[in-house]
N, C-alpha and C. Protein backbone atom coordinates (compact mmCIF):
# COMPACT_ATOMS: atom_id res chain seq x y z
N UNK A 1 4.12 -23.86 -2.15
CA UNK A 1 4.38 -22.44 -2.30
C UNK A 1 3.07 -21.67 -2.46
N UNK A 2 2.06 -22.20 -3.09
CA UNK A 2 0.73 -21.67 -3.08
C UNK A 2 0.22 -21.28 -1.91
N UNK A 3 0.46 -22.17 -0.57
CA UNK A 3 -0.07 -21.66 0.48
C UNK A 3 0.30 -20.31 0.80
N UNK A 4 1.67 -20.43 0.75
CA UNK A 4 2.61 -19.02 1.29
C UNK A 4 2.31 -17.82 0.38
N UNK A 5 2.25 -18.26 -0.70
CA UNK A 5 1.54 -16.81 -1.83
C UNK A 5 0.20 -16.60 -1.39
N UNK A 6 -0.70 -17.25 -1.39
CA UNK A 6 -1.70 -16.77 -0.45
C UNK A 6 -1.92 -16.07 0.81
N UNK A 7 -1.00 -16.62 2.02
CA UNK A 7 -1.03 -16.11 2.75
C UNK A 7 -0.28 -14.45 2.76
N UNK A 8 0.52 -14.33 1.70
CA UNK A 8 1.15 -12.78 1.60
C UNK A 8 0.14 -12.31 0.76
N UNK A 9 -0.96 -12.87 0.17
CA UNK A 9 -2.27 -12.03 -0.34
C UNK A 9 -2.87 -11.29 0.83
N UNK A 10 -3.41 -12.25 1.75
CA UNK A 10 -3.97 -12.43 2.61
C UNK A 10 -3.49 -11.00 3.54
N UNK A 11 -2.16 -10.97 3.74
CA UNK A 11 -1.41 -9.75 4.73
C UNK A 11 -1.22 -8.53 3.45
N UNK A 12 -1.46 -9.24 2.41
CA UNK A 12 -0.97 -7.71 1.44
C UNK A 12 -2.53 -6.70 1.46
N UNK A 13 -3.39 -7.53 1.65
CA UNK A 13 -5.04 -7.14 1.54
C UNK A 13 -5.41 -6.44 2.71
N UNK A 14 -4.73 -7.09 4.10
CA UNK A 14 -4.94 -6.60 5.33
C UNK A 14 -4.10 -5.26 5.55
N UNK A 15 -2.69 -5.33 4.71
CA UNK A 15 -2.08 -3.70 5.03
C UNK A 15 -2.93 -2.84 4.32
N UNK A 16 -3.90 -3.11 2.96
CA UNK A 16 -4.29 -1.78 2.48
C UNK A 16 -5.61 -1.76 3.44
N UNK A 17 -6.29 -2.77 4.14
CA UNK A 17 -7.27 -2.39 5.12
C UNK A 17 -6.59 -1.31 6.37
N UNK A 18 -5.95 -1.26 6.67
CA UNK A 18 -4.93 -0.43 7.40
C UNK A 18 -4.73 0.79 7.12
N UNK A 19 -4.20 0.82 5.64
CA UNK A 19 -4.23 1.87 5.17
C UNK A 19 -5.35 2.90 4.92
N UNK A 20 -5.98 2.77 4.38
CA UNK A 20 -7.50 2.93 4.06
C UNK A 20 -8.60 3.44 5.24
N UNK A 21 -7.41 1.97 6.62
CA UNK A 21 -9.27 2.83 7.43
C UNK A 21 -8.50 3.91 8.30
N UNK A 22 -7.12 4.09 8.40
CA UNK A 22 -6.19 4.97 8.58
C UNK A 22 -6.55 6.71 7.81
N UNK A 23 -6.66 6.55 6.36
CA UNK A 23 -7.15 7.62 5.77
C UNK A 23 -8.58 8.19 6.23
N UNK A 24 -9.56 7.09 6.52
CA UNK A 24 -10.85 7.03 6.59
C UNK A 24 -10.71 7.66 8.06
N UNK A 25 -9.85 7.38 9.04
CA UNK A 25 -9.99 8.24 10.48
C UNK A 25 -9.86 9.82 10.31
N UNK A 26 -8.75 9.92 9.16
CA UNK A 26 -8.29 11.16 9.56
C UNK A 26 -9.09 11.99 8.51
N UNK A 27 -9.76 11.69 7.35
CA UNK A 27 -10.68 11.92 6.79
C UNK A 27 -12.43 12.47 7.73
N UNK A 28 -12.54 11.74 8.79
CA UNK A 28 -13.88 12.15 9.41
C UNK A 28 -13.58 13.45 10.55
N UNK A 29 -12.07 13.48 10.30
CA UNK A 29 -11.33 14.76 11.76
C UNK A 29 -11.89 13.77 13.22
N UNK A 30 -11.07 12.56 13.46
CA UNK A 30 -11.11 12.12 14.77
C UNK A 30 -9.82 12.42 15.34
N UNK A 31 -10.03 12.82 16.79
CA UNK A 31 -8.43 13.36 17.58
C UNK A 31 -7.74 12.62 17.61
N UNK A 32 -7.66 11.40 17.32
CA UNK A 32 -6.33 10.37 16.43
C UNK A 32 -6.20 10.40 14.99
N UNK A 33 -5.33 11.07 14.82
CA UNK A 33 -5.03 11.37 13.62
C UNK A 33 -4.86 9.83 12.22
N UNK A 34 -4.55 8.98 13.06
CA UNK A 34 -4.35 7.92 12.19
C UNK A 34 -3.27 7.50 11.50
N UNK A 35 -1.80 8.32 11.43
CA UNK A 35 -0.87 8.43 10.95
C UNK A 35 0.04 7.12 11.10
N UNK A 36 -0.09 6.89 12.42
CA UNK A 36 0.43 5.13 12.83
C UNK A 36 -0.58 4.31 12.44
N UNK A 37 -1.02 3.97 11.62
CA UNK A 37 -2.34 2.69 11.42
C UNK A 37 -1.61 2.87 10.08
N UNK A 38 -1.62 4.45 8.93
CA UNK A 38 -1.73 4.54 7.94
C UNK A 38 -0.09 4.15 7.48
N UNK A 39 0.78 4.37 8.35
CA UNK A 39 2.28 3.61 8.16
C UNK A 39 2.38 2.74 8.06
N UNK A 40 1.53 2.08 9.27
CA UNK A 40 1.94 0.26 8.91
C UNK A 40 1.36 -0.64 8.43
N UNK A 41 0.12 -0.34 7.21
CA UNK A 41 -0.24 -0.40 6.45
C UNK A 41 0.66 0.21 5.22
N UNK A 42 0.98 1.21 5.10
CA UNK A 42 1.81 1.11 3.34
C UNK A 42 3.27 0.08 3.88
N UNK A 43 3.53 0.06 4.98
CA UNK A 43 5.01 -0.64 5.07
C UNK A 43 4.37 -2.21 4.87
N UNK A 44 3.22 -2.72 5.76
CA UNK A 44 2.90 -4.03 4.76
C UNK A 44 3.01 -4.39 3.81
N UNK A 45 2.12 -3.24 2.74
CA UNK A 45 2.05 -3.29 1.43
C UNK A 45 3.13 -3.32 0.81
N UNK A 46 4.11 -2.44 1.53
CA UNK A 46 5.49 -2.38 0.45
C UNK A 46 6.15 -3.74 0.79
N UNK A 47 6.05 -4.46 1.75
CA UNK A 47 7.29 -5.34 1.98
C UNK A 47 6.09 -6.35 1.83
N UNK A 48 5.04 -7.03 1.66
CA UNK A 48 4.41 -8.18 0.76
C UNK A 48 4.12 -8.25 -0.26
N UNK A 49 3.95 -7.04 -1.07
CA UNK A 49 4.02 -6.67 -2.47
C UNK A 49 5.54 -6.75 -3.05
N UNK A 50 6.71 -6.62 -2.00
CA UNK A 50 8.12 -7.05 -2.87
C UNK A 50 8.02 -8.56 -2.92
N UNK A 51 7.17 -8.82 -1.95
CA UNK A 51 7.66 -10.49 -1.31
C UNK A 51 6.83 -11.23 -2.44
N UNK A 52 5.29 -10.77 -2.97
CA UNK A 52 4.41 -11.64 -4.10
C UNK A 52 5.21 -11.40 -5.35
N UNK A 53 5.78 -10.27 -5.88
CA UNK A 53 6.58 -9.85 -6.56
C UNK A 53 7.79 -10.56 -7.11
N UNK A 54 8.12 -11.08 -6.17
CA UNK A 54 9.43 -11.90 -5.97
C UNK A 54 9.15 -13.61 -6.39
N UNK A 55 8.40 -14.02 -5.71
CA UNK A 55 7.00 -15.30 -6.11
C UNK A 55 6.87 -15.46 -7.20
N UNK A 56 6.26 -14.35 -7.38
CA UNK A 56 5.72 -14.62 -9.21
C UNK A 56 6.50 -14.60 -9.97
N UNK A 57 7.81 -13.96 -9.64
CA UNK A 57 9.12 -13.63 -10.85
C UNK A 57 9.71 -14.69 -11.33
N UNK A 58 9.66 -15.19 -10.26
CA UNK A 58 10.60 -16.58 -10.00
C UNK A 58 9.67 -18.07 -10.58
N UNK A 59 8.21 -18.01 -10.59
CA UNK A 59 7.36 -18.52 -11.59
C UNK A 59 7.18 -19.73 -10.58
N UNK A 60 7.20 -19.16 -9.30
CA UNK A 60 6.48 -20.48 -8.32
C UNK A 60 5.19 -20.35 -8.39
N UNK A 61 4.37 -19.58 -8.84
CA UNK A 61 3.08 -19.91 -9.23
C UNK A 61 2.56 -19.43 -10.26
N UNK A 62 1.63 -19.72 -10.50
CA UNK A 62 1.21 -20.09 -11.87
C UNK A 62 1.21 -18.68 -12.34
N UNK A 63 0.78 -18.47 -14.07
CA UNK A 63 0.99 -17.24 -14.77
C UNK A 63 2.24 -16.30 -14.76
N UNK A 64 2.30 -15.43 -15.50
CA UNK A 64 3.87 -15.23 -15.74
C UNK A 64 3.37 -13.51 -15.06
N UNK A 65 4.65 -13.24 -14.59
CA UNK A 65 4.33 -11.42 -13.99
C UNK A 65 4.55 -10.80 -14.96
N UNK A 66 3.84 -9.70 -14.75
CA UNK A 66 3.59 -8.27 -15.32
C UNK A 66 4.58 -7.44 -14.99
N UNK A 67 5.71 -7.31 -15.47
CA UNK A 67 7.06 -6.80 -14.63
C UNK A 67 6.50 -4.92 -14.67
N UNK A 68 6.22 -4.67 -15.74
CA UNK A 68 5.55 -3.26 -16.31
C UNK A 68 4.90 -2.76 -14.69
N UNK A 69 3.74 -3.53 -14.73
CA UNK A 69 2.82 -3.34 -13.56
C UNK A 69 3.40 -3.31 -12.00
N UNK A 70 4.34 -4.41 -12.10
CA UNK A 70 5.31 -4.23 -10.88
C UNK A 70 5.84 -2.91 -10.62
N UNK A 71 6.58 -3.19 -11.69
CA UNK A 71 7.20 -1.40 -11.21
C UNK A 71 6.26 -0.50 -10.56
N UNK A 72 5.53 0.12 -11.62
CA UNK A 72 4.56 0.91 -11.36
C UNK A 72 4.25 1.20 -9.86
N UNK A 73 3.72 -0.03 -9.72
CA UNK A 73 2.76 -0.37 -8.56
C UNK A 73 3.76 -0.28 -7.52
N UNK A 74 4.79 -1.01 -7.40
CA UNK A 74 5.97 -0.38 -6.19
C UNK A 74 6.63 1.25 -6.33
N UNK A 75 6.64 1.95 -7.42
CA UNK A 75 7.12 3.45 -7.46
C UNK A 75 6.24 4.13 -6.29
N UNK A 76 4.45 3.75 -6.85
CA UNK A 76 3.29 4.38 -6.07
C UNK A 76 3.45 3.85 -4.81
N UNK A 77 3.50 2.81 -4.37
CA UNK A 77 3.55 2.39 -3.01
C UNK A 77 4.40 2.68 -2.25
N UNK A 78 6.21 3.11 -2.80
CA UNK A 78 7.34 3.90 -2.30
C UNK A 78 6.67 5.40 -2.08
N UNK A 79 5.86 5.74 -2.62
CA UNK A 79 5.66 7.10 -2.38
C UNK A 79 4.18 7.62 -1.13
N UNK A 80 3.86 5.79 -1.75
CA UNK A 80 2.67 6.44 -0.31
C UNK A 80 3.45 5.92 0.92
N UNK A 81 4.25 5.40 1.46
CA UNK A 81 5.05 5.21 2.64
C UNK A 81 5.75 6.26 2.95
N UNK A 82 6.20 7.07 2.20
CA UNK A 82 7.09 7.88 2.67
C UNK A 82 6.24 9.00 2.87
N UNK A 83 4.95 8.89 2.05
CA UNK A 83 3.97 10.28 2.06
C UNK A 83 3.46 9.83 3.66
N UNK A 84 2.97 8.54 4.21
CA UNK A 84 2.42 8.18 5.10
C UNK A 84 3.84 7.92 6.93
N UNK A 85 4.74 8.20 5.87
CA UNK A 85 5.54 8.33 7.29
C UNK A 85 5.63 10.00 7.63
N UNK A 86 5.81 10.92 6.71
CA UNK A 86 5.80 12.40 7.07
C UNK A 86 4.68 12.36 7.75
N UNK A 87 3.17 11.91 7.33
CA UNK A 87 2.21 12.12 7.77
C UNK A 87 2.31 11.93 9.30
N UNK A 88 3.04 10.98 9.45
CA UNK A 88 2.59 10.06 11.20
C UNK A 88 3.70 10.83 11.89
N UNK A 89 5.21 11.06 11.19
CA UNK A 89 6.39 11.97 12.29
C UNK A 89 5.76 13.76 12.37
N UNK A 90 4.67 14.08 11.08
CA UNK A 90 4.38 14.97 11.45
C UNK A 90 2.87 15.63 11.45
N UNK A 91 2.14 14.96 12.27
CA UNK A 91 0.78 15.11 12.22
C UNK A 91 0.17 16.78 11.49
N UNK A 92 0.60 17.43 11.84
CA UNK A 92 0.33 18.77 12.24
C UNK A 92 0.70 19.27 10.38
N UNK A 93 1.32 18.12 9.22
CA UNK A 93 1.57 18.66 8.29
C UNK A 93 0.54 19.27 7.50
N UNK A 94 0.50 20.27 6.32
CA UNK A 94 -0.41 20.55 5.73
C UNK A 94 -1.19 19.71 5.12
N UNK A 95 -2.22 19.69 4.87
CA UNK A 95 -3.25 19.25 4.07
C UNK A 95 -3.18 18.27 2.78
N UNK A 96 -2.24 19.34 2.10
CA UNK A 96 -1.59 18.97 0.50
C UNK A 96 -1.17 17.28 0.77
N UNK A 97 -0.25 17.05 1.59
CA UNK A 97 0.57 16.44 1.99
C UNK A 97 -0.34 14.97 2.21
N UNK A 98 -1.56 15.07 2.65
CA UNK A 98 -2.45 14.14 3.23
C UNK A 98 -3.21 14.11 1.91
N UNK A 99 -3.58 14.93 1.26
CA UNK A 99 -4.41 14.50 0.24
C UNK A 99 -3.31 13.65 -0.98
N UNK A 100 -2.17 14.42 -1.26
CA UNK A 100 -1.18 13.50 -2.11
C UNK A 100 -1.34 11.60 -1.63
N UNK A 101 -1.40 11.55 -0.23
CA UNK A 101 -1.08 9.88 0.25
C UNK A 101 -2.47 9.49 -0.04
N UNK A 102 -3.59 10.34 -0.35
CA UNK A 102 -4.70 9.90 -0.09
C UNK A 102 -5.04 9.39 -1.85
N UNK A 103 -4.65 10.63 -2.60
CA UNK A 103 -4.36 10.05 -3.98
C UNK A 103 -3.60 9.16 -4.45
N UNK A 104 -2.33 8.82 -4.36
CA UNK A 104 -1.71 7.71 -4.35
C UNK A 104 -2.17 6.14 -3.72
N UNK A 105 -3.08 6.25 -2.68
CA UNK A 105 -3.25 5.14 -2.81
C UNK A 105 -4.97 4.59 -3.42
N UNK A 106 -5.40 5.68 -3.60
CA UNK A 106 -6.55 4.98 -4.63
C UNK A 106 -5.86 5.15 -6.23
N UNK A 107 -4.51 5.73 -6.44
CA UNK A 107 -4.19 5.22 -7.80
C UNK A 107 -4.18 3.99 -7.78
N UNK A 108 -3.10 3.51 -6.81
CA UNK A 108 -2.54 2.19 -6.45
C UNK A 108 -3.24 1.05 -6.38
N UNK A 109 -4.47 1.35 -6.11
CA UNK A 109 -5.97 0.22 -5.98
C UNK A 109 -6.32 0.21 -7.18
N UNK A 110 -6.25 1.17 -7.99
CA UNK A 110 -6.96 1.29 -9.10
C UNK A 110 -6.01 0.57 -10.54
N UNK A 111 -4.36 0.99 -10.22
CA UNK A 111 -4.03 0.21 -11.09
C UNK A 111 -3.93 -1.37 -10.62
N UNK A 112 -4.35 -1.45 -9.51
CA UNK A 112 -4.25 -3.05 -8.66
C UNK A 112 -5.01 -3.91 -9.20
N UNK A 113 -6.56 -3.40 -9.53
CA UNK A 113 -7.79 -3.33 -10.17
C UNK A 113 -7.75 -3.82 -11.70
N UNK A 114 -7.74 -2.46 -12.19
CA UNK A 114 -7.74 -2.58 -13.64
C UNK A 114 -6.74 -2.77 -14.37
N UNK A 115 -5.57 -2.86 -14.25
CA UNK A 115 -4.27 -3.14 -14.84
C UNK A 115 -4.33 -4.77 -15.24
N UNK A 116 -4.62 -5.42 -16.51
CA UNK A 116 -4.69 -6.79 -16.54
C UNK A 116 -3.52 -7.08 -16.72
């Protein structure tokens, strides 16, 4: 089971690279907005973060989960998907809208981070 928890590290690490260099496009104003990169990146995140979530609950690997932190961390990640799907069905949205997904997911790193 260790392998397989790894390997959903492995894809959970690669959706926030997604995410991230998704923000980072539309952040420099390139005429691809980035809105499809930045979707399927939080939809990674949300559906390998239920899947490590699920792993750890169940105590197939080692240390016991942080159920507290779980939550959390999936509320923020429900909200940057849905912030990052308006973004991509509607490029043209205001600003606000892009900076909210843009805050949410450096919360999300940050409680990823420092949350022991």
């Amino acid at each position: 089971m260790d392998i397989v928890y790894n390997l959903l590290v492995v894809t959970h690490l690669l959706g926030m690279a997604y995410l991230v260099s998704g923000i980072v496009v539309r952040w420099v104003g390139s005429p691809e907005p980035g809105g499809k990169i930045m979707l399927w990146g939080a939809s990674a995140q949300v559906v390998t973060g239920l899947a490590l979530a699920g792993i750890a609950s169940a105590g197939l690997v080692g240390g016991e989960a942080n159920h507290m932190k779980i939550g959390v961390k999936l509320g923020v990640a429900v909200v940057v998907l849905v912030l990052a799907h308006i973004t991509w069905r509607r490029p043209d949205v205001g600003k606000n809208v892009f900076y909210g997904l843009t805050a949410a997911t450096l919360l999300n790193v940050a409680i990823a981070a420092m949350w022991a």
